[in-house]
Protein backbone atom coordinates (compact mmCIF):
# COMPACT_ATOMS: atom_id res chain seq x y z
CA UNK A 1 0.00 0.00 0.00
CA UNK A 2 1.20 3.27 -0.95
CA UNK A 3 1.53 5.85 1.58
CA UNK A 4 -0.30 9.10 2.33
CA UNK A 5 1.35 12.36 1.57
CA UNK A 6 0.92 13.98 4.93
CA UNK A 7 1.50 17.39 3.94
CA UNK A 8 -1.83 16.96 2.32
CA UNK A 9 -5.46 16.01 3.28
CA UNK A 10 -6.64 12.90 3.95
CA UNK A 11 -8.78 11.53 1.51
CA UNK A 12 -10.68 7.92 2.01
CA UNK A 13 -12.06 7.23 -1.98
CA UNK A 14 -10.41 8.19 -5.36
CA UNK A 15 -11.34 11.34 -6.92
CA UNK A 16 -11.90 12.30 -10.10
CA UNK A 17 -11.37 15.14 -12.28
CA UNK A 18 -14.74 16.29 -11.49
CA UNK A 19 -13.61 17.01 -8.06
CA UNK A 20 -12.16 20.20 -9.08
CA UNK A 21 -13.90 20.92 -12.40
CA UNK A 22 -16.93 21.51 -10.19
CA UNK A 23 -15.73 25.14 -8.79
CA UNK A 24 -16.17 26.43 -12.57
CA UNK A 25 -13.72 29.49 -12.63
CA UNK A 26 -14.07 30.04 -9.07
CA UNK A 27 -10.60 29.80 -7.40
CA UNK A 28 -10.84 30.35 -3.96
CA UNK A 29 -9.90 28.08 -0.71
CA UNK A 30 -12.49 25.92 -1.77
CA UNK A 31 -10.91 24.97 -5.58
CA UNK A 32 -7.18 24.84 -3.37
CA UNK A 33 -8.28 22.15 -0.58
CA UNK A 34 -10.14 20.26 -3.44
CA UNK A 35 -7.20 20.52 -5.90
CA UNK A 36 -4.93 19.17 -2.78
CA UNK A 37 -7.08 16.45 -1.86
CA UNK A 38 -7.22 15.34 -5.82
CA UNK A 39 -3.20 15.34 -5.62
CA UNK A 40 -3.56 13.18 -2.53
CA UNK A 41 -5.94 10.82 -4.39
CA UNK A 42 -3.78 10.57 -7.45
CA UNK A 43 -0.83 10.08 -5.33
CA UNK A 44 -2.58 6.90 -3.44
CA UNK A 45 -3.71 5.84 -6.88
CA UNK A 46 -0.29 5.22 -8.02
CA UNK A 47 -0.12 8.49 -9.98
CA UNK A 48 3.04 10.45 -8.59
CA UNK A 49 2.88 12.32 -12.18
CA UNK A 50 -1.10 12.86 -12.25
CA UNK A 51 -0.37 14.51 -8.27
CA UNK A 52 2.37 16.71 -8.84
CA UNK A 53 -0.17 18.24 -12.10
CA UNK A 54 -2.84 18.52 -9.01
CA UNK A 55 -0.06 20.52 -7.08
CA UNK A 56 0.08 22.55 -10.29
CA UNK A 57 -3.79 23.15 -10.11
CA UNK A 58 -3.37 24.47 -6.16
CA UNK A 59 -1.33 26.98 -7.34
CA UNK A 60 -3.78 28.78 -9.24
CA UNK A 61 -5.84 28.97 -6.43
CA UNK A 62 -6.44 33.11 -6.14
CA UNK A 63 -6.20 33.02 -1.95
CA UNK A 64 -4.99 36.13 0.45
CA UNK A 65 -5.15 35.63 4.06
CA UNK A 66 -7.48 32.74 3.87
CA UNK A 67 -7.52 30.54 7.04
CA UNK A 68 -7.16 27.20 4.76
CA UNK A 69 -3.59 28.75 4.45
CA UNK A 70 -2.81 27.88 7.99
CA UNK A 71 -4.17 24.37 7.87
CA UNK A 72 -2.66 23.54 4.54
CA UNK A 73 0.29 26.04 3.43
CA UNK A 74 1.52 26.70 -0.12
CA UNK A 75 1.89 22.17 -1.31
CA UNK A 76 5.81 22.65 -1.61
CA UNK A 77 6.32 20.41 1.30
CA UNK A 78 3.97 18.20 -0.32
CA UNK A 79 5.84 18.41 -3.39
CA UNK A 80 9.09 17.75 -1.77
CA UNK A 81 7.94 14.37 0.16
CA UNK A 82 6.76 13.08 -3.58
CA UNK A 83 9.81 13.89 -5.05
CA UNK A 84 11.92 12.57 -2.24
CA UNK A 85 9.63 9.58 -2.43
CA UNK A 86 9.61 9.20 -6.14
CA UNK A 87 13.61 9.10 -5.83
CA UNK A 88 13.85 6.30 -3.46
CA UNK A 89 11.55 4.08 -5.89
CA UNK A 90 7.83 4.78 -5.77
CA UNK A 91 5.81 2.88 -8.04
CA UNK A 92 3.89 4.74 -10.70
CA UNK A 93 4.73 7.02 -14.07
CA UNK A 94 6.40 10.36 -12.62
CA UNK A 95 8.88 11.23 -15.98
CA UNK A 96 11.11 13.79 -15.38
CA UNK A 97 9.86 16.92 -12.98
CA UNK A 98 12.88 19.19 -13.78
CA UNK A 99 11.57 19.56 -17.57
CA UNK A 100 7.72 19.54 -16.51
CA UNK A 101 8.63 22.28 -14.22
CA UNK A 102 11.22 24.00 -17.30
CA UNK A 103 8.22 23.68 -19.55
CA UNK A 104 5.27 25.22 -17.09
CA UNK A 105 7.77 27.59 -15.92
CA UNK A 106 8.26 28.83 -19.93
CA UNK A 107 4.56 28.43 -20.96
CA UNK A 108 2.48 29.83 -18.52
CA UNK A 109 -0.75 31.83 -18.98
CA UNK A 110 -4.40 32.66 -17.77
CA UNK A 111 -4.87 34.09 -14.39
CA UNK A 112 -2.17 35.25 -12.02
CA UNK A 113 0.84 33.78 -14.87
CA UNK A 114 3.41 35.76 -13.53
CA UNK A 115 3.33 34.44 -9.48
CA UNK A 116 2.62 30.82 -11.13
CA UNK A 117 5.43 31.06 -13.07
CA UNK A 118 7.64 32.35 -10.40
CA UNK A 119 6.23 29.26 -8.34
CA UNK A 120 7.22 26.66 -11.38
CA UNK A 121 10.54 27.90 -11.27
CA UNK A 122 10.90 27.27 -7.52
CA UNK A 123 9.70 23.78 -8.06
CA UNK A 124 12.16 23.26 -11.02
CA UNK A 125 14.93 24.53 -8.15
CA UNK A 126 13.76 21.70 -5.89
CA UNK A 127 13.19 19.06 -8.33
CA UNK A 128 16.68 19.49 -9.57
CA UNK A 129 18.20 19.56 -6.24
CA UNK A 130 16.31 16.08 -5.26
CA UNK A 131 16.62 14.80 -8.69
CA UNK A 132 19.92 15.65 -9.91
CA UNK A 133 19.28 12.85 -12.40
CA UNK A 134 16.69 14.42 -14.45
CA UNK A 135 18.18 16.65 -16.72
CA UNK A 136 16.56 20.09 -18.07
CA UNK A 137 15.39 20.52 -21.78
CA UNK A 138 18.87 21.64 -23.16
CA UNK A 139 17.38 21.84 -26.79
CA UNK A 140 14.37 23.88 -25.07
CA UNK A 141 16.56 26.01 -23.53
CA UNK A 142 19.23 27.29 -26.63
CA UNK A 143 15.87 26.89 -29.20
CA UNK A 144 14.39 30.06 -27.15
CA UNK A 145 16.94 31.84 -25.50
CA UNK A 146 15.90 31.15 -21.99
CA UNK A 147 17.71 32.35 -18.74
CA UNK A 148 16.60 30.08 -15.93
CA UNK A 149 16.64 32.73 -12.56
CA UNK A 150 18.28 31.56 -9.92
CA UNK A 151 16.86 29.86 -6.89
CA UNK A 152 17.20 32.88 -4.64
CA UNK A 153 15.57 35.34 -7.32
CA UNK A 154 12.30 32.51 -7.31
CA UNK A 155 12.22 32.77 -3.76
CA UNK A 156 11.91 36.83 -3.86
CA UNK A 157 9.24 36.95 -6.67
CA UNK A 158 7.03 34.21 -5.04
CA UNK A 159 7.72 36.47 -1.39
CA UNK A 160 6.82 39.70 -3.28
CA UNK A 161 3.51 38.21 -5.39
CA UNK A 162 2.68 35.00 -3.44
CA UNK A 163 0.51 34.54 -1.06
CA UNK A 164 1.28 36.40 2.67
CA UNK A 165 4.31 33.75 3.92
CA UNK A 166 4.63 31.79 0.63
CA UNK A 167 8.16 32.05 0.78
CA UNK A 168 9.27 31.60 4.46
CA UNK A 169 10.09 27.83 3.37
CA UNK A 170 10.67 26.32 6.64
CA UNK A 171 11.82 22.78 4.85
CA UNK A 172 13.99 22.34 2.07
CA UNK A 173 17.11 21.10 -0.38
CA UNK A 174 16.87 25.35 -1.38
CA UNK A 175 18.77 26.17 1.65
């Protein structure tokens, strides 16, 4: 049996992509704990891949000082047990979370891009420093000219436009 992510909420059935579809365009604390249980559900399913794409969703939760903040910070926690988990030998499809994060970080749009790109480029900063294995999209990278920012410049955009304490990372390979 696969264990529960316990940075995230406990769920006691599988979910489906309903689960989150059902807020429309509303993305308030409601949408984020929903979007974090799905991740947990798709995590206990076997999914690491199909979970980390539900941490994704989280993120463009549009929250300020909401109170589900205090019972269930910003998922990088949660995101650093799967990827610490995925690297000792989890079962289930993750592929390579340094490019998926390369990739969001360099192709984001709709609401709030610029804080969930910001946020994609902090997770590609701690998938790389878990995965060291998983290389970045080199062809990506020369193809359009990108400049990945630094760890420490992630961390001040997602403390300037995250949400109130998104960056005080308490955890983490970052420091």
């Amino acid at each position: 049996m696969i264990e529960s992510c316990p940075w995230l909420p406990e769920v006691n059935q599988t979910l489906g992509w309903q689960h989150t579809r059902r807020h429309g365009s509303a993305r308030g604390a409601e949408f984020y704990r929903d979007a974090l249980c799905y991740a947990q559900s798709q995590w206990l399913a076997g999914k690491p891949a199909q979970a980390i794409l539900q941490l994704n969703k989280a993120w463009m939760a549009d929250l300020g000082g909401e109170a589900i903040l205090a019972e269930y910070p910003s998922p990088y926690r949660a995101l650093v047990w799967m990827l610490q988990h995925a690297a000792e030998g989890n079962p289930g499809f993750f592929g390579n979370p340094v490019r998926h994060f390369q990739h969001l970080a360099t192709r984001m749009s709709g609401p709030r891009a610029e804080i969930r790109t910001w946020r994609a480029w902090l997770c590609f900063h701690l998938a790389e420093a878990i995965l060291p294995d998983c290389p970045r999209d080199g062809a990506q990278l020369c193809r359009e000219g990108i400049r990945i920012p630094t760890r420490q410049q992630a961390l001040a955009m997602v403390g300037k436009l995250g949400w109130k304490g998104e960056a005080t990372l308490s955890f983490s390979p970052l420091r």
